[in-house]
PDB file of N, CA and C in Angstrom:
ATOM      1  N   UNK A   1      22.342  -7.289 -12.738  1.00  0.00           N
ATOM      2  CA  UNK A   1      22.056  -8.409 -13.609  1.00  0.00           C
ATOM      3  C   UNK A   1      23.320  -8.714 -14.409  1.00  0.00           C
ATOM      4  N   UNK A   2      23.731 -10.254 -14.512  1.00  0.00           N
ATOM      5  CA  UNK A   2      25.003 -10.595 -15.404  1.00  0.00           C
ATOM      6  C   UNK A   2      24.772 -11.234 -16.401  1.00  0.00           C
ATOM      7  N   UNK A   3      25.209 -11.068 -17.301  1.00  0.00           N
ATOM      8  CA  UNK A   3      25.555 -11.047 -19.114  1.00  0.00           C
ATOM      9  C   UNK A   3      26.211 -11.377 -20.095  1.00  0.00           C
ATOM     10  N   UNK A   4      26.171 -12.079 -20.425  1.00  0.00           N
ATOM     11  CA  UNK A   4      27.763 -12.240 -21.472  1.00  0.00           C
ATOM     12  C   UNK A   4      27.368 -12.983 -22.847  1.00  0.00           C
ATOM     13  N   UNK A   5      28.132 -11.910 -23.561  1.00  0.00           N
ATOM     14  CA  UNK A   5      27.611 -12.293 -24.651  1.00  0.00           C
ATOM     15  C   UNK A   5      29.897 -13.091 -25.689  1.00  0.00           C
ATOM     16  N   UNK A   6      29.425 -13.945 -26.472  1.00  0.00           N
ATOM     17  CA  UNK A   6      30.679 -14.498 -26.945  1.00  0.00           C
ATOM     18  C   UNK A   6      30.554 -14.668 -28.639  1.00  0.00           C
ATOM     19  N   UNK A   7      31.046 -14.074 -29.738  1.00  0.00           N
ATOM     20  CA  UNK A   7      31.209 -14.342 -30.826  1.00  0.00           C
ATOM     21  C   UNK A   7      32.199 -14.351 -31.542  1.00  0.00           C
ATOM     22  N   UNK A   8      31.567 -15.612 -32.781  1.00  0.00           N
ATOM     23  CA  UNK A   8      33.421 -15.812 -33.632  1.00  0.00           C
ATOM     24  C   UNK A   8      33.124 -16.002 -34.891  1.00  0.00           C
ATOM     25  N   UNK A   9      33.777 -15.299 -35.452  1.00  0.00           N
ATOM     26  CA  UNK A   9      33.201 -15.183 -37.432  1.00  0.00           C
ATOM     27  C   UNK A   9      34.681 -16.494 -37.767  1.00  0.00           C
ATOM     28  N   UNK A  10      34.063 -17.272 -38.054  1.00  0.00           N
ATOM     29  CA  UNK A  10      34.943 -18.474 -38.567  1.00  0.00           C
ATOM     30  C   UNK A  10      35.572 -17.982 -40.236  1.00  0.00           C
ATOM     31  N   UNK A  11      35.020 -17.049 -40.660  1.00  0.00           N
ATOM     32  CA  UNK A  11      35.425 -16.106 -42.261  1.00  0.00           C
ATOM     33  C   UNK A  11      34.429 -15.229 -42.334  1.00  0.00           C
ATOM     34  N   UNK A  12      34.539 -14.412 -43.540  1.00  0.00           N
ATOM     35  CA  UNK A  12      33.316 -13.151 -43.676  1.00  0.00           C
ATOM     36  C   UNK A  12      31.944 -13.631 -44.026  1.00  0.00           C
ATOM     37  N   UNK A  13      32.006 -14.763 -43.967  1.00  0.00           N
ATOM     38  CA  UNK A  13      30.029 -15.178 -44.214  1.00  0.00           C
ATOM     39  C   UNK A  13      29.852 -16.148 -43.231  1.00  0.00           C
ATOM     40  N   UNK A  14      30.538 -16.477 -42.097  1.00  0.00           N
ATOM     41  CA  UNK A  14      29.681 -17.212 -41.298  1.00  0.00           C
ATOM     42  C   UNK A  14      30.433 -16.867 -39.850  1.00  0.00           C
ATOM     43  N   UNK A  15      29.230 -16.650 -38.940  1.00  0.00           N
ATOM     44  CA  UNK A  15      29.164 -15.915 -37.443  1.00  0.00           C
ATOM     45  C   UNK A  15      28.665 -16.931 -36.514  1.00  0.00           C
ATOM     46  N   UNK A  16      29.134 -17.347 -35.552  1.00  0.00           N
ATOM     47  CA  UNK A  16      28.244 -17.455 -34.334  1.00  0.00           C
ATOM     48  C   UNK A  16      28.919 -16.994 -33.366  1.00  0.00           C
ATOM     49  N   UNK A  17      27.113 -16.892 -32.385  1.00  0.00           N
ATOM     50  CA  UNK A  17      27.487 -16.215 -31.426  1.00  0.00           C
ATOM     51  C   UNK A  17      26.767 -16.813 -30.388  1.00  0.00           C
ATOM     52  N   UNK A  18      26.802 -16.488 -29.220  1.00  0.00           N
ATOM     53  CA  UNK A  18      25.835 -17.368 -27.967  1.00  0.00           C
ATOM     54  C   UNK A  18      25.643 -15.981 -26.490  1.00  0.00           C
ATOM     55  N   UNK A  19      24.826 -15.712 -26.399  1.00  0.00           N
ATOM     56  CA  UNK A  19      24.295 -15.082 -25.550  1.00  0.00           C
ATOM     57  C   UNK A  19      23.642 -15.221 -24.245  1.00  0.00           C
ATOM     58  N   UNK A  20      24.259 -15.130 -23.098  1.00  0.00           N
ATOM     59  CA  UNK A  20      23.296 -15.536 -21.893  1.00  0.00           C
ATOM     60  C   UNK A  20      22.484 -13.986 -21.055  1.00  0.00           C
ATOM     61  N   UNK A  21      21.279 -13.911 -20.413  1.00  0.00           N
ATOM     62  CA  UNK A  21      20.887 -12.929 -19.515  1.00  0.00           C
ATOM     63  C   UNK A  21      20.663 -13.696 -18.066  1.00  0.00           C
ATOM     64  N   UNK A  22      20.637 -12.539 -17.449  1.00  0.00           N
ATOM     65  CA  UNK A  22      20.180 -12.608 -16.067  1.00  0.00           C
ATOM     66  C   UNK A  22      20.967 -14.319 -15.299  1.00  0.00           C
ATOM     67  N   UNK A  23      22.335 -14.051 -16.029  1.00  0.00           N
ATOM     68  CA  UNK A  23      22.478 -15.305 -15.326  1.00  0.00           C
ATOM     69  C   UNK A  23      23.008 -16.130 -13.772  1.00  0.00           C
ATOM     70  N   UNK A  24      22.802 -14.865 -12.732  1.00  0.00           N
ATOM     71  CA  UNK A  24      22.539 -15.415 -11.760  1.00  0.00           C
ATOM     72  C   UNK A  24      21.091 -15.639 -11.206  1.00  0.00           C
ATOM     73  N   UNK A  25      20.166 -15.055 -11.867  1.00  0.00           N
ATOM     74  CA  UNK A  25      18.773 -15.943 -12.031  1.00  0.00           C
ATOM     75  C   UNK A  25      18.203 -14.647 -10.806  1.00  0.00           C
ATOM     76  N   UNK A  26      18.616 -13.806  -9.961  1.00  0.00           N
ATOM     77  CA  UNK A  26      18.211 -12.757  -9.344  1.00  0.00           C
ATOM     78  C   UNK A  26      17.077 -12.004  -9.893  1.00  0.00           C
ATOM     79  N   UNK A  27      16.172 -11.557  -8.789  1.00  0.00           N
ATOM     80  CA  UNK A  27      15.810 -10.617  -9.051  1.00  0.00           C
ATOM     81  C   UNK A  27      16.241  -8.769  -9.120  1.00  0.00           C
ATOM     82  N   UNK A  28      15.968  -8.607 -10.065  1.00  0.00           N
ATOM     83  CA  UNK A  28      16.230  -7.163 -10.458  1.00  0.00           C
ATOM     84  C   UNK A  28      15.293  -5.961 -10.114  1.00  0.00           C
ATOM     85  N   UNK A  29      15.914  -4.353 -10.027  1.00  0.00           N
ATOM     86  CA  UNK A  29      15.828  -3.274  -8.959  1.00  0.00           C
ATOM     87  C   UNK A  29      15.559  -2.789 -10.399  1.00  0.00           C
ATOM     88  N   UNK A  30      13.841  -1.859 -10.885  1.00  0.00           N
ATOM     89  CA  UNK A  30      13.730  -1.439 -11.797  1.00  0.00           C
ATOM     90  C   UNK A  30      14.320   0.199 -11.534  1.00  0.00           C
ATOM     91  N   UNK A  31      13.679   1.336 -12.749  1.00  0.00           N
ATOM     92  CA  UNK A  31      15.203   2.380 -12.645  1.00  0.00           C
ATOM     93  C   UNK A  31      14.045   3.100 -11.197  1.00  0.00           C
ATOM     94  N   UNK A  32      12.821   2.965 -10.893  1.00  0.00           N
ATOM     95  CA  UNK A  32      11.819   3.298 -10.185  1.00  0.00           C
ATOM     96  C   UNK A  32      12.406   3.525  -8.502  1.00  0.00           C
ATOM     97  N   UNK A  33      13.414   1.974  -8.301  1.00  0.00           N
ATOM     98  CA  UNK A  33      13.623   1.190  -7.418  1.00  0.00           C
ATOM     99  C   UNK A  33      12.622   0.391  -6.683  1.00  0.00           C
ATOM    100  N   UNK A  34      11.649  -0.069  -7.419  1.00  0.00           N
ATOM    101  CA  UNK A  34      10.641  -1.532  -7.115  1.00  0.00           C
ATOM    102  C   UNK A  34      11.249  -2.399  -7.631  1.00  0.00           C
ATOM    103  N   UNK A  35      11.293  -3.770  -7.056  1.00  0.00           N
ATOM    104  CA  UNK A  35      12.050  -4.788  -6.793  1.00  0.00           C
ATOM    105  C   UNK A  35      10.853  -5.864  -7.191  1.00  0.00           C
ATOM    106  N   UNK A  36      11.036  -6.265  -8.478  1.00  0.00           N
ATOM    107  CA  UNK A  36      10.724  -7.316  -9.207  1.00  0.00           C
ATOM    108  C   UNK A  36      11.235  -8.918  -9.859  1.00  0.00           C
ATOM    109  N   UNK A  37      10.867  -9.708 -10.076  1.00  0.00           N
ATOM    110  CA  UNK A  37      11.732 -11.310 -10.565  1.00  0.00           C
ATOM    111  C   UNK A  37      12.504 -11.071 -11.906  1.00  0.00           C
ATOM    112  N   UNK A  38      11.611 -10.165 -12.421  1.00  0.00           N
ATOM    113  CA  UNK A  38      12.153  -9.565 -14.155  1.00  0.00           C
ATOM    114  C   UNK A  38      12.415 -11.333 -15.110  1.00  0.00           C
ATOM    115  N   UNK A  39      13.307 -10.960 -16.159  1.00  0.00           N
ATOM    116  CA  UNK A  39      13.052 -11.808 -17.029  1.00  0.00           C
ATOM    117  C   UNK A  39      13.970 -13.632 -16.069  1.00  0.00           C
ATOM    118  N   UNK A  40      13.576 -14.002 -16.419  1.00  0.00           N
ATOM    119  CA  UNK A  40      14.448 -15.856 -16.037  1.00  0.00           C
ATOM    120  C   UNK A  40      15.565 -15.365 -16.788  1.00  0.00           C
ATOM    121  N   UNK A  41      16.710 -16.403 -16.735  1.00  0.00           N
ATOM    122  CA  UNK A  41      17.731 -16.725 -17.157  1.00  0.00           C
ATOM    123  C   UNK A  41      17.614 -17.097 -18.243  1.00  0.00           C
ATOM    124  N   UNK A  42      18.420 -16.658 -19.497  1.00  0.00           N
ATOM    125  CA  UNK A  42      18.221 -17.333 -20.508  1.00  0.00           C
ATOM    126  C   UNK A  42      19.309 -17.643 -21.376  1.00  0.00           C
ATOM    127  N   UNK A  43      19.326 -18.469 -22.079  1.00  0.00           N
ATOM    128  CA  UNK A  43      20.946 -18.124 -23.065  1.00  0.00           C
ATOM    129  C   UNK A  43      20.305 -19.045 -24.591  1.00  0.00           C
ATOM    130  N   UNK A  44      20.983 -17.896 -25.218  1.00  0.00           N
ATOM    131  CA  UNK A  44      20.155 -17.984 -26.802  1.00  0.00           C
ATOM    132  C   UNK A  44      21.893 -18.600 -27.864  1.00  0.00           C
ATOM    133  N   UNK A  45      21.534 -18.730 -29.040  1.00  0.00           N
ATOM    134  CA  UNK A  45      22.621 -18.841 -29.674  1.00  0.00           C
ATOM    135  C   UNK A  45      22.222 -18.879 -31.229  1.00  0.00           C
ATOM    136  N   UNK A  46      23.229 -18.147 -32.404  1.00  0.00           N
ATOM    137  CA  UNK A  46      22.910 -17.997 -33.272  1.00  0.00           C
ATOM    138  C   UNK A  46      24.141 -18.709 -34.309  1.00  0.00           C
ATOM    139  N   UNK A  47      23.676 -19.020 -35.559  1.00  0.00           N
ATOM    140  CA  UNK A  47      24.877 -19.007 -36.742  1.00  0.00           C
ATOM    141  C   UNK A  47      24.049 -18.230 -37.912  1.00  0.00           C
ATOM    142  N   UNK A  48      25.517 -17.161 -37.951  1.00  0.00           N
ATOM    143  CA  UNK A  48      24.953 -16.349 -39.298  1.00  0.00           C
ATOM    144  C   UNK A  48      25.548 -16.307 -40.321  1.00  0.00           C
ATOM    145  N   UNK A  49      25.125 -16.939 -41.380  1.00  0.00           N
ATOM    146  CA  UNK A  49      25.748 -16.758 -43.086  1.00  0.00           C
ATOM    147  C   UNK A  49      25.379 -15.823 -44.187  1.00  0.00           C
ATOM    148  N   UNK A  50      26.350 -15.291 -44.505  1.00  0.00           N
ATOM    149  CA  UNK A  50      25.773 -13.673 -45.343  1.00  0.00           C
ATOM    150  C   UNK A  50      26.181 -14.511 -46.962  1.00  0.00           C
ATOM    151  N   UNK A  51      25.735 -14.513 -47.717  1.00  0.00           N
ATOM    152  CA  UNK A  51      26.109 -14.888 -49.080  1.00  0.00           C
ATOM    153  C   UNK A  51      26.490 -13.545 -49.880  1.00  0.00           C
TER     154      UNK A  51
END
């Protein structure tokens, strides 16, 4: 399964970041070795401000 995660603190109180999973969209080999669809593809993204 491929992954990538990317973040950048623009100063010490504010973050973003953007996250993708499973992004060739494959199905995945659990640790068992049964062969399931597992989660979709997804890609999330955040901004974080600390005061």
């Amino acid at each position: 399964m491929l992954g990538a995660s990317l973040a950048y603190s623009f100063n010490d109180n504010l973050k973003f970041e953007v996250n993708a999973a499973n992004m060739t969209n494959r199905a995945n080999f659990t640790s068992n070795g049964a062969l399931y669809h597992g989660e979709p593809r997804s890609v999330s993204a955040s901004l974080t401000y600390k005061d």
